[in-house]
N, C-alpha and C. Protein backbone atom coordinates (compact mmCIF):
# COMPACT_ATOMS: atom_id res chain seq x y z
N UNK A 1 -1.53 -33.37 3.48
CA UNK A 1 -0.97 -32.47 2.50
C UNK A 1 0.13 -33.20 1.76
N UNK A 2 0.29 -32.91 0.33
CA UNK A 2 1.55 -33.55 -0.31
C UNK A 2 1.71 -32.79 -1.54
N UNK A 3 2.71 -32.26 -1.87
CA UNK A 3 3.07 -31.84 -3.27
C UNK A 3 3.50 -32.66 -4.34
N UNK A 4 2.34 -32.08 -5.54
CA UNK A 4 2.14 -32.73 -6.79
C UNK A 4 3.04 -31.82 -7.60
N UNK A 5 4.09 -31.96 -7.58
CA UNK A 5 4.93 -30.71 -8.95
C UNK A 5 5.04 -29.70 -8.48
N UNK A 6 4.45 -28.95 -9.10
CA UNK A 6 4.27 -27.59 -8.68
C UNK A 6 3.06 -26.93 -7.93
N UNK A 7 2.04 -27.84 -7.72
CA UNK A 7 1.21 -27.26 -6.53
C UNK A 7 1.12 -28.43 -5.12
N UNK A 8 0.50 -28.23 -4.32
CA UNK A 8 0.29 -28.79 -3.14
C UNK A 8 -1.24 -29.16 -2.99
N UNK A 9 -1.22 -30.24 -2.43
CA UNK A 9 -2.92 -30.46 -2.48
C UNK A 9 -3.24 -30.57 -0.55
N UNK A 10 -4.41 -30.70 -0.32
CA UNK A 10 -4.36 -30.27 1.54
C UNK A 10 -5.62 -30.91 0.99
N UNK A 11 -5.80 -32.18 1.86
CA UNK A 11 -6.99 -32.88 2.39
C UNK A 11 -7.92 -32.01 3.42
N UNK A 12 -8.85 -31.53 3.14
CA UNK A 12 -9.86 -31.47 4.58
C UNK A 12 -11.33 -31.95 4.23
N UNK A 13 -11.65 -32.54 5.34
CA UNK A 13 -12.92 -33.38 5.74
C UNK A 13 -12.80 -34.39 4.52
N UNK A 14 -12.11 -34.73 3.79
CA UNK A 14 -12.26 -35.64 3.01
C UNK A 14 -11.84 -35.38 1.27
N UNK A 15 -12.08 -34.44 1.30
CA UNK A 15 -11.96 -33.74 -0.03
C UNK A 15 -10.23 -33.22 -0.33
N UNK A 16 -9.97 -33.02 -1.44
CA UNK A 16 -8.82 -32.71 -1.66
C UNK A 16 -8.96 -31.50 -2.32
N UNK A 17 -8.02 -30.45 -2.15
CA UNK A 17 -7.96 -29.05 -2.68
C UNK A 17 -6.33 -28.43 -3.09
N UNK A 18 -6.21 -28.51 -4.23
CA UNK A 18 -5.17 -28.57 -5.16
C UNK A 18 -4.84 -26.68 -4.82
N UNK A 19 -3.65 -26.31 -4.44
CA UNK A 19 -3.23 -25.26 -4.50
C UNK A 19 -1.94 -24.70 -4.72
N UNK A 20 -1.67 -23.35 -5.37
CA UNK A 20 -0.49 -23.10 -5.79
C UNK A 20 0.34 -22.89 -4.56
N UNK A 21 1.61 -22.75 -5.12
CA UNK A 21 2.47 -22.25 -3.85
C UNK A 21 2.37 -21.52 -3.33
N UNK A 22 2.12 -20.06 -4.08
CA UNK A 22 1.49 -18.92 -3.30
C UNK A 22 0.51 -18.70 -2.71
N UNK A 23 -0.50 -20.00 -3.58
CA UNK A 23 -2.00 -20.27 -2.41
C UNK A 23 -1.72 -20.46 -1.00
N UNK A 24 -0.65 -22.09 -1.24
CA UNK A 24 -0.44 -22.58 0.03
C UNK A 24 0.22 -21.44 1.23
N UNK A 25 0.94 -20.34 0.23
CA UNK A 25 1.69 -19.33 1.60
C UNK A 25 1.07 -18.19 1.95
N UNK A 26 -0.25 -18.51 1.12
CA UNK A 26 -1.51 -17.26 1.42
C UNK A 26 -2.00 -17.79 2.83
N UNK A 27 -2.06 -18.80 2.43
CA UNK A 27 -3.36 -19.81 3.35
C UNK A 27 -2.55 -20.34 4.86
N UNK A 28 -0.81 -19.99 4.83
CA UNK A 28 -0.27 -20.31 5.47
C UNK A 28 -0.17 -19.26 6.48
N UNK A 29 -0.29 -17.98 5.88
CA UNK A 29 -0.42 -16.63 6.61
C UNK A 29 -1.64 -16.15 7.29
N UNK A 30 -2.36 -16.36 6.92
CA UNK A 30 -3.62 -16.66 6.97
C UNK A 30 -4.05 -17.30 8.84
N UNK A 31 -3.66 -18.38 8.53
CA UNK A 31 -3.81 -19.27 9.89
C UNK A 31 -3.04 -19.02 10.61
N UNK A 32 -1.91 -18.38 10.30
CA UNK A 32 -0.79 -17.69 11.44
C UNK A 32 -1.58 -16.64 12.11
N UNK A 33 -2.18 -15.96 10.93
CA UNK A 33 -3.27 -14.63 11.57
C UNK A 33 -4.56 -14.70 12.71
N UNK A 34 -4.82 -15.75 12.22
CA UNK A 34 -6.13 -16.64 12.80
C UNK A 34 -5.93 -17.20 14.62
N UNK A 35 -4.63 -17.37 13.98
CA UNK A 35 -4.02 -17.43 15.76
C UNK A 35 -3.77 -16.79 16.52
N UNK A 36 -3.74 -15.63 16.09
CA UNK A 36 -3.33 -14.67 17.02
C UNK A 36 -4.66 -13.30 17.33
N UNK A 37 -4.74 -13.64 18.80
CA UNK A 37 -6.23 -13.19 19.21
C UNK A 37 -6.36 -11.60 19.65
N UNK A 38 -6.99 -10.55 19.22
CA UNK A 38 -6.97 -9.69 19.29
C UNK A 38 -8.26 -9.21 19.95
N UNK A 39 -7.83 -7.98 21.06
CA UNK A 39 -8.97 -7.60 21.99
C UNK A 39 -9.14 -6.08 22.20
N UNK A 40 -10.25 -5.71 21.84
CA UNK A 40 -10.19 -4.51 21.79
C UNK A 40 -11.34 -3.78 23.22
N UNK A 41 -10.62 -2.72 23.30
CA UNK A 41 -11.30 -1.96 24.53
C UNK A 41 -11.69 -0.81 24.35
N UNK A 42 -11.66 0.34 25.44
CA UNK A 42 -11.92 1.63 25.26
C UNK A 42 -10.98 2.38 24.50
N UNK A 43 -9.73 2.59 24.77
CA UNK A 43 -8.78 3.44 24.30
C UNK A 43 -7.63 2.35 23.89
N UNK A 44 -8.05 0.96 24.06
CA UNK A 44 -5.91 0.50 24.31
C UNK A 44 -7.10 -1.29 23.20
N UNK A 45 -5.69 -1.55 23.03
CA UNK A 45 -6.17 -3.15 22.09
C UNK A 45 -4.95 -4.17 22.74
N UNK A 46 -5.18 -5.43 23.30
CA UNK A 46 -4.31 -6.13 23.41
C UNK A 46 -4.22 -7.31 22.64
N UNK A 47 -3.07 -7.77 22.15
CA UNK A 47 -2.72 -9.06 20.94
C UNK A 47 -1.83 -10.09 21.51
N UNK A 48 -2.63 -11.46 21.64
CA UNK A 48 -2.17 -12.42 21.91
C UNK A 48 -1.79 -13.21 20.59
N UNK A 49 0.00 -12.74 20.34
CA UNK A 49 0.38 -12.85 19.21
C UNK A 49 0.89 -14.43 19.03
N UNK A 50 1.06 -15.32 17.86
CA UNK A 50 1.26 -16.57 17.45
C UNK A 50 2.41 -16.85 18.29
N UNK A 51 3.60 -16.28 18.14
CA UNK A 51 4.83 -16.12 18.99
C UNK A 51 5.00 -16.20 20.17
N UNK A 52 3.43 -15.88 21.09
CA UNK A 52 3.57 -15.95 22.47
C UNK A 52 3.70 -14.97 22.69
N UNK A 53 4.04 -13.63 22.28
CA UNK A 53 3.94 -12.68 22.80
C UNK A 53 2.92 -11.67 22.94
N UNK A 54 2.72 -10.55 23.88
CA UNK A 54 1.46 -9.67 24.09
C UNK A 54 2.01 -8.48 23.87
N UNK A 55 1.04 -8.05 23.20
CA UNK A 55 1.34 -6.17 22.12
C UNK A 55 0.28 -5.75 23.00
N UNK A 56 0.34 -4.47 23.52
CA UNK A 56 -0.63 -3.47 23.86
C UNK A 56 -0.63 -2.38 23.34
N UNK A 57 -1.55 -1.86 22.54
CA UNK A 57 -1.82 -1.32 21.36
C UNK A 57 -2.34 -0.36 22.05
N UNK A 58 -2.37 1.33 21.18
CA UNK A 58 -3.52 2.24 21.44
C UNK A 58 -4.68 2.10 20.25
N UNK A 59 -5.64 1.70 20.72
CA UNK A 59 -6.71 1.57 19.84
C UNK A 59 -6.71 1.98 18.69
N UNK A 60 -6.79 1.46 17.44
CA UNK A 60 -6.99 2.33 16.02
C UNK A 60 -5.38 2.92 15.57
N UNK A 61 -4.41 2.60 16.41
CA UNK A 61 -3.26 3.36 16.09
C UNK A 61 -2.75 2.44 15.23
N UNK A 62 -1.54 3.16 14.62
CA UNK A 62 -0.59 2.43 13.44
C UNK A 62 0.38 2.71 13.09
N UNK A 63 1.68 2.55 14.29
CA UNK A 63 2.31 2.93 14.45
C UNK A 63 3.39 2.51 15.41
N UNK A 64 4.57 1.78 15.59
CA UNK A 64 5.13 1.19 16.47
C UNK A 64 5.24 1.64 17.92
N UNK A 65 5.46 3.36 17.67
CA UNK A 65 5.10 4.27 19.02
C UNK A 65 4.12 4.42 19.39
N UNK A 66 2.98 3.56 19.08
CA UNK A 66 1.77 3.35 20.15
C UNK A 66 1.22 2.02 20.70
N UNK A 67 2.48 1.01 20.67
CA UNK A 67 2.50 -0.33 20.98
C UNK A 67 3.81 -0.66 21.92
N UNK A 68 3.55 -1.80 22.64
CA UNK A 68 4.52 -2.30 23.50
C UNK A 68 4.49 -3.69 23.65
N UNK A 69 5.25 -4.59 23.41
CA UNK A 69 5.52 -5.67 22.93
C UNK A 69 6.40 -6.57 24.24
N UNK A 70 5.39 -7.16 25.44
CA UNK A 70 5.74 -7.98 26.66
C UNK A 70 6.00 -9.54 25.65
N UNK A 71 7.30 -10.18 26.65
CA UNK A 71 7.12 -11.55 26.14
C UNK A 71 6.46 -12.25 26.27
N UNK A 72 5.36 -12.07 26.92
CA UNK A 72 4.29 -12.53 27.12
C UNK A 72 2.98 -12.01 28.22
N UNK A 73 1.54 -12.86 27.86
CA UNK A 73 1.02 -12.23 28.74
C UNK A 73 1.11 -12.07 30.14
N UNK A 74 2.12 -13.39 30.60
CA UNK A 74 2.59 -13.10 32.24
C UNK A 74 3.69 -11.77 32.54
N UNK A 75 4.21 -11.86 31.85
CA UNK A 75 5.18 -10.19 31.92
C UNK A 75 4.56 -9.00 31.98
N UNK A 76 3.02 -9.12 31.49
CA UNK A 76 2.69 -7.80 32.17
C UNK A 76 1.89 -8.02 32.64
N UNK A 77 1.21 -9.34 33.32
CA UNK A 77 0.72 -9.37 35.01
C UNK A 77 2.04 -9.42 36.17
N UNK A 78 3.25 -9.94 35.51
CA UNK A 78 4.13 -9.35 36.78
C UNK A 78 4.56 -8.00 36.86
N UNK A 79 4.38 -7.10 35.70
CA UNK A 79 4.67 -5.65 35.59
C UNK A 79 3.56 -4.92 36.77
N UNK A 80 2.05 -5.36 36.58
CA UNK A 80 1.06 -4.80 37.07
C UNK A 80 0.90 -5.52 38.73
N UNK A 81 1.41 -6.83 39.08
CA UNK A 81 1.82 -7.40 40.44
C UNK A 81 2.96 -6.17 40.89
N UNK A 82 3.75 -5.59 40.74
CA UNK A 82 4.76 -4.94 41.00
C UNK A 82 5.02 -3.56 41.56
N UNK A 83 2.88 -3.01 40.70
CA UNK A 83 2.62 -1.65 40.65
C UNK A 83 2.31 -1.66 42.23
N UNK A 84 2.54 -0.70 42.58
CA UNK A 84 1.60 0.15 44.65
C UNK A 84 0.44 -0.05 43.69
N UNK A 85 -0.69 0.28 44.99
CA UNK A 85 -2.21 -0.08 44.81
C UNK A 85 -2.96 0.99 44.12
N UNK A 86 -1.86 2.35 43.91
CA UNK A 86 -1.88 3.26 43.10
C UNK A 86 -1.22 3.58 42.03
N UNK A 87 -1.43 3.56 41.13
CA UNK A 87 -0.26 3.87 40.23
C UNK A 87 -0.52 4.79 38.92
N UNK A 88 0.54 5.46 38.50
CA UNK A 88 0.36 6.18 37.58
C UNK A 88 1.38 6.31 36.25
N UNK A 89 1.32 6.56 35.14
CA UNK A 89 2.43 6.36 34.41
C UNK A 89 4.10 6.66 34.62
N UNK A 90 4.57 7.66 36.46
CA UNK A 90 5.45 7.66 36.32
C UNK A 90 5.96 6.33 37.00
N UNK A 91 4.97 5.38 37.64
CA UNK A 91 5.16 4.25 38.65
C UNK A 91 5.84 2.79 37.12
N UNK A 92 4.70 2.97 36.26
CA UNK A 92 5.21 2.03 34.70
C UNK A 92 6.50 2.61 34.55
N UNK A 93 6.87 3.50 34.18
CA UNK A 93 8.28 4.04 34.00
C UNK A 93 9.55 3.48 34.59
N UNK A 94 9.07 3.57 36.16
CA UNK A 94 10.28 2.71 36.75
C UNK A 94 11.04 1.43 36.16
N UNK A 95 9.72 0.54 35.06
CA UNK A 95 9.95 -0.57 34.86
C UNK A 95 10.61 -0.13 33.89
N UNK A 96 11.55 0.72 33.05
CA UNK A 96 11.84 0.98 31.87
C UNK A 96 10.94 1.43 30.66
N UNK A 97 9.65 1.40 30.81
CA UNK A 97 8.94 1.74 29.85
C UNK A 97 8.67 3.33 30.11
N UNK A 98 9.00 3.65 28.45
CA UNK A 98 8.83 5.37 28.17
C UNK A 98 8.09 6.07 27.61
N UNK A 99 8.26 6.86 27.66
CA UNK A 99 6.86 8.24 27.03
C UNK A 99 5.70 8.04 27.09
N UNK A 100 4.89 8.13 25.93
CA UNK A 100 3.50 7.96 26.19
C UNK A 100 3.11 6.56 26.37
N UNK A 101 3.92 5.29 26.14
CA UNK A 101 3.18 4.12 26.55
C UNK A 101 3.01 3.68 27.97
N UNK A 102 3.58 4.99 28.48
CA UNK A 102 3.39 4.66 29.94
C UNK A 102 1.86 4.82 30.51
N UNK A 103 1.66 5.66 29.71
CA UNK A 103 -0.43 6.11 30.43
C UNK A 103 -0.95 5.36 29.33
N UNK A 104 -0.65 4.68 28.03
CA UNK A 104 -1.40 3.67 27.54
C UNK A 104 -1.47 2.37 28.13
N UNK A 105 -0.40 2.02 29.17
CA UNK A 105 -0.44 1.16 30.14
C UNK A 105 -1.20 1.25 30.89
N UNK A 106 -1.08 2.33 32.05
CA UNK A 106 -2.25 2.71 33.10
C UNK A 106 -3.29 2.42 32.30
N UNK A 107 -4.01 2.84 30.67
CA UNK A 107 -5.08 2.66 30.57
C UNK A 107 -5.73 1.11 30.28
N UNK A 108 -4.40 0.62 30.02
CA UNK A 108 -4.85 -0.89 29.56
C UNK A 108 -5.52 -1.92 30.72
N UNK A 109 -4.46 -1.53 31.44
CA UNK A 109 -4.38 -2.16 33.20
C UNK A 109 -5.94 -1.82 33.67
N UNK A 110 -6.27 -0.73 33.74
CA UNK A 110 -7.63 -0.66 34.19
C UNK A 110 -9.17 -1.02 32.80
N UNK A 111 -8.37 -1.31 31.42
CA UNK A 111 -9.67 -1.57 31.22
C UNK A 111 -9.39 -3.03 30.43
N UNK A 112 -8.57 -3.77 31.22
CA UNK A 112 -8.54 -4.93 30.69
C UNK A 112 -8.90 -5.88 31.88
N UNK A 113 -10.51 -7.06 31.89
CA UNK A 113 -10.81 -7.26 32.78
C UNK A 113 -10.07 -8.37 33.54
N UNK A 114 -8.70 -8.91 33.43
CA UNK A 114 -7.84 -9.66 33.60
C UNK A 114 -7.15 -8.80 35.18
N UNK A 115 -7.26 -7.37 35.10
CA UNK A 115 -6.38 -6.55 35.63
C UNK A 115 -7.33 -5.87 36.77
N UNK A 116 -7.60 -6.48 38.15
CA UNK A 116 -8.46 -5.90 39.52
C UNK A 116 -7.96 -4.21 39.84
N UNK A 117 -8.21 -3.27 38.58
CA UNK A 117 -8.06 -1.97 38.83
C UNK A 117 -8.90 -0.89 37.74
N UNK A 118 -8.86 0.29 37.98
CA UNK A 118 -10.16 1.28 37.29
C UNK A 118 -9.43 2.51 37.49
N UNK A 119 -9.85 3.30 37.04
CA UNK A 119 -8.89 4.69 36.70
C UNK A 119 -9.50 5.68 37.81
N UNK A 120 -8.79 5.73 38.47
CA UNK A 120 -9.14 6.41 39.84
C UNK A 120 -9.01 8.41 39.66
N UNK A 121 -7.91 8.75 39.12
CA UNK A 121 -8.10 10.01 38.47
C UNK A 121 -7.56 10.25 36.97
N UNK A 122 -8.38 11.10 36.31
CA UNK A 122 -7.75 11.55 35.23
C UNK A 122 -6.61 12.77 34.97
N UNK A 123 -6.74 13.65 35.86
CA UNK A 123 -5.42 14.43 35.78
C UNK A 123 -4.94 14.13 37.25
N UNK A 124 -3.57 13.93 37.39
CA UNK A 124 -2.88 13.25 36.83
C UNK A 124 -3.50 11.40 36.57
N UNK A 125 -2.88 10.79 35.31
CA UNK A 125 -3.97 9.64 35.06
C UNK A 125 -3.40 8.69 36.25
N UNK A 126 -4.29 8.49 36.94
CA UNK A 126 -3.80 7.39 38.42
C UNK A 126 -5.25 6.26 38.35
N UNK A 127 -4.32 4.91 37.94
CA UNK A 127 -5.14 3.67 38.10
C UNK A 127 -5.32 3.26 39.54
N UNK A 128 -6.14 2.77 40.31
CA UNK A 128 -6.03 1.99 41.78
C UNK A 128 -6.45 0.31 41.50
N UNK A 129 -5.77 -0.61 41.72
CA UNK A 129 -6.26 -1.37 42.51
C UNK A 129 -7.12 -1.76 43.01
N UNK A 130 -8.31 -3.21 42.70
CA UNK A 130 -9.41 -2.75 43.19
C UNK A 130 -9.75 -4.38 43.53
N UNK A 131 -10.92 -5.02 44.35
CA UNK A 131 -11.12 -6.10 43.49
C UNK A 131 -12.63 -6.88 42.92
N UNK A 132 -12.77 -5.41 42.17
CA UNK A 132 -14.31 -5.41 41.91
C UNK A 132 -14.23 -5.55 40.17
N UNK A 133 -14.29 -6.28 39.33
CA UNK A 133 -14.41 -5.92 37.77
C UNK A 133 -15.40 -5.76 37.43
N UNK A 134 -16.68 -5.53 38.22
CA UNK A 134 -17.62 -4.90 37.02
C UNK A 134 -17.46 -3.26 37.53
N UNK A 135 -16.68 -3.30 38.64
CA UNK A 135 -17.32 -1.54 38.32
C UNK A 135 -16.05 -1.38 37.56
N UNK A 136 -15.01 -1.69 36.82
CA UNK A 136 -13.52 -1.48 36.35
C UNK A 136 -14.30 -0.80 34.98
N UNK A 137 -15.07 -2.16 34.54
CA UNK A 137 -15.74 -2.64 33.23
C UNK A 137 -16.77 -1.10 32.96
N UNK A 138 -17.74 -0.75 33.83
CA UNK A 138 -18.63 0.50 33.46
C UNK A 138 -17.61 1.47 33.75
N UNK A 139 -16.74 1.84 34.62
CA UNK A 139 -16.03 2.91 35.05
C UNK A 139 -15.56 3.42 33.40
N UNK A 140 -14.54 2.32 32.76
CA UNK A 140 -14.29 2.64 31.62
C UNK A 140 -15.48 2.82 30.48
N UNK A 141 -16.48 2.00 30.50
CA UNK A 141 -17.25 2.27 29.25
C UNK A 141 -18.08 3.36 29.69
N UNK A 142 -17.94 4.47 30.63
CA UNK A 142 -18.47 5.74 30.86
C UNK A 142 -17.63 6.49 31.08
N UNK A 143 -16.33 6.51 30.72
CA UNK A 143 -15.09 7.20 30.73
C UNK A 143 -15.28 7.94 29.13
N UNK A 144 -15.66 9.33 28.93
CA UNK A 144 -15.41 9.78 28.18
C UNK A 144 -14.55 10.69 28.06
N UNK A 145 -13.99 10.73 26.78
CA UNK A 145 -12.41 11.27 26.13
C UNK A 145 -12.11 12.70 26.17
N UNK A 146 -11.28 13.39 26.80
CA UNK A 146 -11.22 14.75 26.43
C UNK A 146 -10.63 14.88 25.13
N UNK A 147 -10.15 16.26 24.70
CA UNK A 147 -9.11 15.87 23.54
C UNK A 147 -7.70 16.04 23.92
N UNK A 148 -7.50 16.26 25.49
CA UNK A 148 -5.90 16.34 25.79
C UNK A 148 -5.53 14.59 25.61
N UNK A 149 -6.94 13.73 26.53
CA UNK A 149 -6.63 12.28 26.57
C UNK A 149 -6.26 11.56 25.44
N UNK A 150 -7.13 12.16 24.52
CA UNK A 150 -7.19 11.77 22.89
C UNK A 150 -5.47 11.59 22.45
N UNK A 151 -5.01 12.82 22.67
CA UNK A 151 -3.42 13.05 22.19
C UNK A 151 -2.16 12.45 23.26
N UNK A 152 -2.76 11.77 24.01
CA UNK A 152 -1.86 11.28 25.16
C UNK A 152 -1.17 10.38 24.57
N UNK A 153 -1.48 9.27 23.60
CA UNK A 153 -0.44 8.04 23.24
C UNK A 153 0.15 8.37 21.44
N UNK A 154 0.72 9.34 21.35
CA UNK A 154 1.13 9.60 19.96
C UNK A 154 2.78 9.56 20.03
N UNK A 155 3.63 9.47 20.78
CA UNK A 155 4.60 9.92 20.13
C UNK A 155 5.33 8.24 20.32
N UNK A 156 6.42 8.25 19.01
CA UNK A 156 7.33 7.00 19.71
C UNK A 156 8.32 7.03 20.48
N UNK A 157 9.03 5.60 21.26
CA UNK A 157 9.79 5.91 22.07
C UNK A 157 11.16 5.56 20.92
């Protein structure tokens, strides 16, 4: 890459490609985006963000109060190392985390296959511990939604 005046040119495979500044900070955003890996599940989305850090999202939401933002993805395998072999959103709580991202946790934990647990009841929502991931994996993709569950991760903290 080298700037000619007022644009920037970026070699790839051989070729040269002349771009404006705002190209170059399109294209710069762009690959920032590209880096950062996004995973989506039943109810919850997790983001392995450029920064190193991990967002756990409620699926489709848009909205800061339906996300939670670990410094990384080991911070919330030591959050979920920490949980009893049962746990339920008031057990996440202890760790400081509030309101509804507490059962968007429980739900992440059991349907993220990183995490040896499956949603053991729905009222009250109690994840267990397990160390089986394919039944984690069908448990959730045959987990269908009431509409109380539906309204469980809306409010912010």
């Amino acid at each position: 890459m080298r700037r000619d005046g007022e644009s920037i040119v970026l070699a790839v495979d051989g070729r040269d490609h002349e771009l404006t500044s705002d190209e170059a900070a399109d294209l710069q955003d762009a690959v920032g985006e590209a880096l950062t890996q996004r995973r989506e599940f039943f109810r919850t989305e997790g983001v392995h963000r450029a920064d190193g850090s991990y967002e756990v999202a409620r699926r489709g939401a848009d909205s800061a109060g339906n996300s939670k933002v670990f410094e990384g993805f080991g911070a919330l395998r030591r959050l979920f190392d920490r949980l009893p072999a049962a746990f339920g959103a008031e057990d996440v709580g202890r760790a400081g985390i509030t309101g509804s991202r507490r059962h968007m946790l429980v739900r992440h934990f059991a349907e993220h296959p990183a995490f040896d647990c499956g949603i053991a009841s729905r009222n009250p929502l109690t994840a267990e511990k397990t160390g089986d991931h394919g039944s984690v994996e069908e448990a959730v993709a045959s987990d269908e939604p009431t509409a109380a569950e539906d309204a469980e991760v809306v409010s912010a903290d």
